[in-house]
C-alpha atoms as a PDB file:
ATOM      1  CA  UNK A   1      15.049  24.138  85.298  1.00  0.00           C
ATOM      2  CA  UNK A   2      16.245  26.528  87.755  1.00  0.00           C
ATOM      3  CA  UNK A   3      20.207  26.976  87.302  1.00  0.00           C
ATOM      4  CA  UNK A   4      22.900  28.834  89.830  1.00  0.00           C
ATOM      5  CA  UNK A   5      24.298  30.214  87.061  1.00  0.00           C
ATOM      6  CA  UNK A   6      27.664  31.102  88.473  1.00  0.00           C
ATOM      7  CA  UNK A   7      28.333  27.786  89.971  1.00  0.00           C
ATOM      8  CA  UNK A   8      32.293  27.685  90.548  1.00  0.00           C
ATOM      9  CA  UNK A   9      34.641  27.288  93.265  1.00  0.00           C
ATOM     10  CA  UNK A  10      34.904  30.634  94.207  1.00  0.00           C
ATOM     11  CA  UNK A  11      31.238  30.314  95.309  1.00  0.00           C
ATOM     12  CA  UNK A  12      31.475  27.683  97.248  1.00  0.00           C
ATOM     13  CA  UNK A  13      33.156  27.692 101.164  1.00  0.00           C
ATOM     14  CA  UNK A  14      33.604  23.916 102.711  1.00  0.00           C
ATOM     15  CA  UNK A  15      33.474  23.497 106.329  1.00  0.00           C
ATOM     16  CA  UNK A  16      33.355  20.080 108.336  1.00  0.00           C
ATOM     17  CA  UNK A  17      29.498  20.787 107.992  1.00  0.00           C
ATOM     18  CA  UNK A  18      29.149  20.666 104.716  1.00  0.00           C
ATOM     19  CA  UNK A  19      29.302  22.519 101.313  1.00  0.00           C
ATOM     20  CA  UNK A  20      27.797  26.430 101.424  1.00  0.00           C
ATOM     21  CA  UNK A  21      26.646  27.849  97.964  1.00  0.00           C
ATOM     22  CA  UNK A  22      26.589  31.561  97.644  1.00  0.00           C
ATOM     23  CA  UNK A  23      26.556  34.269  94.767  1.00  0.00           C
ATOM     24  CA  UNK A  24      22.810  33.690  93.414  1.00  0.00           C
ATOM     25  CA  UNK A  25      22.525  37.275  91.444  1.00  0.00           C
ATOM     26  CA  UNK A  26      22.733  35.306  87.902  1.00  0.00           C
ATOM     27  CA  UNK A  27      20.108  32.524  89.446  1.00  0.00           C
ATOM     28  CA  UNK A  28      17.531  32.170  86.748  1.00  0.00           C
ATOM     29  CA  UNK A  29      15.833  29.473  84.056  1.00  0.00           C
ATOM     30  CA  UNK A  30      17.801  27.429  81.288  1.00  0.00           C
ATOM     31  CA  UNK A  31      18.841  24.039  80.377  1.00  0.00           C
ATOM     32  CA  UNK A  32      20.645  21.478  81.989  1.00  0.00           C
ATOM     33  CA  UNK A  33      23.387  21.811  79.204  1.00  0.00           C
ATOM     34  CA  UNK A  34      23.719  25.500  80.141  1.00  0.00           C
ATOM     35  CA  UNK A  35      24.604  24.981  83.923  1.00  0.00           C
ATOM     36  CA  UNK A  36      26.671  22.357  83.576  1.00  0.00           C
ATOM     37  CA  UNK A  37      28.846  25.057  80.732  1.00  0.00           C
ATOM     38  CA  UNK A  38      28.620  27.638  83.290  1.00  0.00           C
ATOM     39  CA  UNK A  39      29.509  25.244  86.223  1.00  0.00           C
ATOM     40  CA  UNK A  40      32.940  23.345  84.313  1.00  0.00           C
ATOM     41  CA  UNK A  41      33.847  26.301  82.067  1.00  0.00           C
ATOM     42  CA  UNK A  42      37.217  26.663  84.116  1.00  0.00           C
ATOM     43  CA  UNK A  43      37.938  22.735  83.476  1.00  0.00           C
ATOM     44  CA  UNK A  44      37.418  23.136  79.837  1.00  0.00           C
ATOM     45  CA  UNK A  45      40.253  25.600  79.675  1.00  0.00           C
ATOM     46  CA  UNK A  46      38.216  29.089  80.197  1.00  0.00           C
ATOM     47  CA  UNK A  47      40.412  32.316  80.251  1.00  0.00           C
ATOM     48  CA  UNK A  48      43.877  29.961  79.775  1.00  0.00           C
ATOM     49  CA  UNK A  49      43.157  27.744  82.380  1.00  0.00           C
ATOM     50  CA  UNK A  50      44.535  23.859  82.014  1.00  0.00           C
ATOM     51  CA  UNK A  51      41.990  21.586  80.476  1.00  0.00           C
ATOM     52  CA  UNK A  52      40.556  19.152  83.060  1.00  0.00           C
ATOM     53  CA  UNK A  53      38.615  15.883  81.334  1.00  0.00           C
ATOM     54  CA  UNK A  54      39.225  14.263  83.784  1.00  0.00           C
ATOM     55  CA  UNK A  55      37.477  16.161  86.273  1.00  0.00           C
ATOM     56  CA  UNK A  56      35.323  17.438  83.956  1.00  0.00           C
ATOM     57  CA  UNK A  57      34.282  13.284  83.381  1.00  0.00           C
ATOM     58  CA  UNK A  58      33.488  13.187  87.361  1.00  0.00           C
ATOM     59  CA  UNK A  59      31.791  16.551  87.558  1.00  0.00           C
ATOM     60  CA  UNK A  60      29.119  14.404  84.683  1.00  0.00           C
ATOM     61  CA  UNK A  61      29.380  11.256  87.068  1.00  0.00           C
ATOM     62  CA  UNK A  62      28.276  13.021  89.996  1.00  0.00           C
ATOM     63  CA  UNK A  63      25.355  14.930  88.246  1.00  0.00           C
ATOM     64  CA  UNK A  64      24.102  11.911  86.349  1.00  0.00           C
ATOM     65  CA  UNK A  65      24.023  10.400  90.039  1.00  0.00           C
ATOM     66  CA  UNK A  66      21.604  13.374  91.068  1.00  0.00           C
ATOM     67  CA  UNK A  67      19.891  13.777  87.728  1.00  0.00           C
ATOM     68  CA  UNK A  68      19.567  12.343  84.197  1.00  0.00           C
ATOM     69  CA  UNK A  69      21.846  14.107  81.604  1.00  0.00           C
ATOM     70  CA  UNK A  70      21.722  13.093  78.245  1.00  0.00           C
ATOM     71  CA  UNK A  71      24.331  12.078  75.776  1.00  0.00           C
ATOM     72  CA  UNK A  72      22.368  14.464  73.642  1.00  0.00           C
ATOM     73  CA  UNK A  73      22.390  17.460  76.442  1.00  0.00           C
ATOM     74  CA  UNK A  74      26.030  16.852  77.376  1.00  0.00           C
ATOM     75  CA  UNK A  75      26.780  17.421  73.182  1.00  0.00           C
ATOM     76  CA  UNK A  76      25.250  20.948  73.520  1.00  0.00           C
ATOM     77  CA  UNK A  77      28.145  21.635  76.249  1.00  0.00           C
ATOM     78  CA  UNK A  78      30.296  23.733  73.946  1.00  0.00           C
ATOM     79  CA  UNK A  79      27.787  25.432  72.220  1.00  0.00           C
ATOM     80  CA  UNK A  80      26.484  26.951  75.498  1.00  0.00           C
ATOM     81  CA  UNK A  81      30.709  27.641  76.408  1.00  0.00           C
ATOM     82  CA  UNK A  82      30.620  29.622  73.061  1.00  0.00           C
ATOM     83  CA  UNK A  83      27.205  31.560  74.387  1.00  0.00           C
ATOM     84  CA  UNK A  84      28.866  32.640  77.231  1.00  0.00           C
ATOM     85  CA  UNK A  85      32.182  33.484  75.861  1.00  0.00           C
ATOM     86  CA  UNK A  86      29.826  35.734  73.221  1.00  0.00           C
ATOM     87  CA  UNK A  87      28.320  37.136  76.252  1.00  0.00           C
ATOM     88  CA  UNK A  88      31.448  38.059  78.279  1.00  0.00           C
ATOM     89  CA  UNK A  89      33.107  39.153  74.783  1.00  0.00           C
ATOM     90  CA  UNK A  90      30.609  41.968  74.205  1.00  0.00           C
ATOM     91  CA  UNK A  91      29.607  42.815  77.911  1.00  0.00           C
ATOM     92  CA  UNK A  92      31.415  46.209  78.987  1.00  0.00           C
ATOM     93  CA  UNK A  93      28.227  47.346  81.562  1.00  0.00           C
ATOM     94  CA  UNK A  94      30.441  45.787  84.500  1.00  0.00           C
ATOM     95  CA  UNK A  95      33.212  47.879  83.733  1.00  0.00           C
ATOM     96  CA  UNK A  96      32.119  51.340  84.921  1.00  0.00           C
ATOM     97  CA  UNK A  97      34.560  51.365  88.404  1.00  0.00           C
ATOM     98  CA  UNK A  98      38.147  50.906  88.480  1.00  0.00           C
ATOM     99  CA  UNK A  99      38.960  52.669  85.432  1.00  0.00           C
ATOM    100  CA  UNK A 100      39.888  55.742  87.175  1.00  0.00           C
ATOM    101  CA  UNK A 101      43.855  56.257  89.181  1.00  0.00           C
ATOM    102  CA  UNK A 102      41.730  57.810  92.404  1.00  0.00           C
ATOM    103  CA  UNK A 103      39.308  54.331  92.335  1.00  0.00           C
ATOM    104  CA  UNK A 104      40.745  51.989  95.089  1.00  0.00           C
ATOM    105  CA  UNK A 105      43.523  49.647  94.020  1.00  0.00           C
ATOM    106  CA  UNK A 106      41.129  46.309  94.549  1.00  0.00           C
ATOM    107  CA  UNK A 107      38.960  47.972  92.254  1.00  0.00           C
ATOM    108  CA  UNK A 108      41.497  48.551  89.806  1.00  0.00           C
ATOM    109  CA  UNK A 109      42.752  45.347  89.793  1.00  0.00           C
ATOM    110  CA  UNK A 110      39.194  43.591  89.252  1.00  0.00           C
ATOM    111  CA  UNK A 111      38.731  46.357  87.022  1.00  0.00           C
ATOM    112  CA  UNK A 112      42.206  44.911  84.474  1.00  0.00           C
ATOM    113  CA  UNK A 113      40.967  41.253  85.315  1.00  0.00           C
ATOM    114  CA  UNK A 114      37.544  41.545  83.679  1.00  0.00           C
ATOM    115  CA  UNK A 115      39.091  43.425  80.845  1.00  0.00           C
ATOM    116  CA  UNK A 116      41.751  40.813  80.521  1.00  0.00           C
ATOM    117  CA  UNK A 117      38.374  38.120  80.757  1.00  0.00           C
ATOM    118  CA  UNK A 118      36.675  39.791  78.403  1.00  0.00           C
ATOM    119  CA  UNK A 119      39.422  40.002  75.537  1.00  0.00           C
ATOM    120  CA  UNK A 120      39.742  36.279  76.238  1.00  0.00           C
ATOM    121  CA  UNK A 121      36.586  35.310  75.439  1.00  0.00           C
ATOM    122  CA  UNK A 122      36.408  37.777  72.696  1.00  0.00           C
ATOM    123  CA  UNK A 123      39.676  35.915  71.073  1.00  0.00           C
ATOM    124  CA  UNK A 124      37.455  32.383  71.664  1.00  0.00           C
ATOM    125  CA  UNK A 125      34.573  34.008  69.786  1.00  0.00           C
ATOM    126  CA  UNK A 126      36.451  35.622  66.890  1.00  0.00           C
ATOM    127  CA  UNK A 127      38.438  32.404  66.153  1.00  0.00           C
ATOM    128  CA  UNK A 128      34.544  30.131  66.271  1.00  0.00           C
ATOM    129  CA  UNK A 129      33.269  32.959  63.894  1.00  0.00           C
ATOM    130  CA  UNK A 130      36.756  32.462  61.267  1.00  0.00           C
ATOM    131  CA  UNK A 131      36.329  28.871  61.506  1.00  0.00           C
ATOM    132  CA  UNK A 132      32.561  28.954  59.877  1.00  0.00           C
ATOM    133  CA  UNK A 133      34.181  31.293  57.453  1.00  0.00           C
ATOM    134  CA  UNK A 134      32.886  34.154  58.689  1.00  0.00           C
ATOM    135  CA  UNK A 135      34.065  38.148  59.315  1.00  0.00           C
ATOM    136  CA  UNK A 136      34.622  38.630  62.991  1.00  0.00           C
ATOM    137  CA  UNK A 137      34.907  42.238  62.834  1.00  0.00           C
ATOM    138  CA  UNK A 138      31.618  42.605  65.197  1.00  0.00           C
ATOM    139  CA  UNK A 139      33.455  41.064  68.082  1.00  0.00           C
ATOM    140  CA  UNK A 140      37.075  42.887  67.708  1.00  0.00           C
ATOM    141  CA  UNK A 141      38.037  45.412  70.151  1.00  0.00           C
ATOM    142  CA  UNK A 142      35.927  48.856  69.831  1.00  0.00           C
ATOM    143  CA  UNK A 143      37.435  52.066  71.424  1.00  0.00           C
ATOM    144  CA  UNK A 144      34.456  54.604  73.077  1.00  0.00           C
END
């Protein structure tokens, strides 16, 4: 199926005309499973943020209105949360402005947010890898 792929509130703008959706540039093909992860990762507690089951219960009500989702699909949830925390844990391409004092202080600060992303999703991944008993050291920090 086709999937936003960064379906989240900060890509959505409300207006007494409706809902707009914005921000296609990771649009592509995958499961139903995988959008949903992508779309509730913030109410299942991504980077620190409160967990949200409840929400997270009538994000699943709404889509089963639009669209069959399986008990079966909506089990794969967390291994598709993991995927993308491995993603984000060992993606530094998106990192190449900001860095530098004379780089504009927006920049900077997006810059120290996607780092401080990053090592949160690393932590996720490391402590998923320890708890099948195996050594994380792939996914701990790496100095270039």
């Amino acid at each position: 199926m086709t999937m936003h792929g960064d379906f989240e509130l900060d890509n959505l703008r409300f207006s007494n005309e409706g809902v707009a959706i914005f921000d296609f540039d990771e649009t592509g093909y995958g499961t139903a499973a995988s959008d949903v992860a992508r779309a509730t990762r913030a109410l299942h507690g991504e980077e620190g943020a409160d967990l949200q089951p409840t929400l997270y219960g009538e994000f699943l009500n709404g889509y089963r209105s639009e669209r069959e989702f399986t008990e079966e699909e909506e089990a794969s949830v967390e291994a598709y949360l993991l995927d993308h925390s491995a993603r984000r844990a060992l993606d530094s391409s998106i990192l190449d402005e900001g860095h530098r004092p004379s780089d504009p202080l927006w920049q900077r600060e997006l810059h120290d947010e996607i780092l401080a992303a990053n090592h949160w999703h690393r932590g996720k991944v490391v402590a998923a890898i320890r708890e099948l008993g195996h050594d994380p050291a792939p996914f701990e920090p790496r100095t270039y």
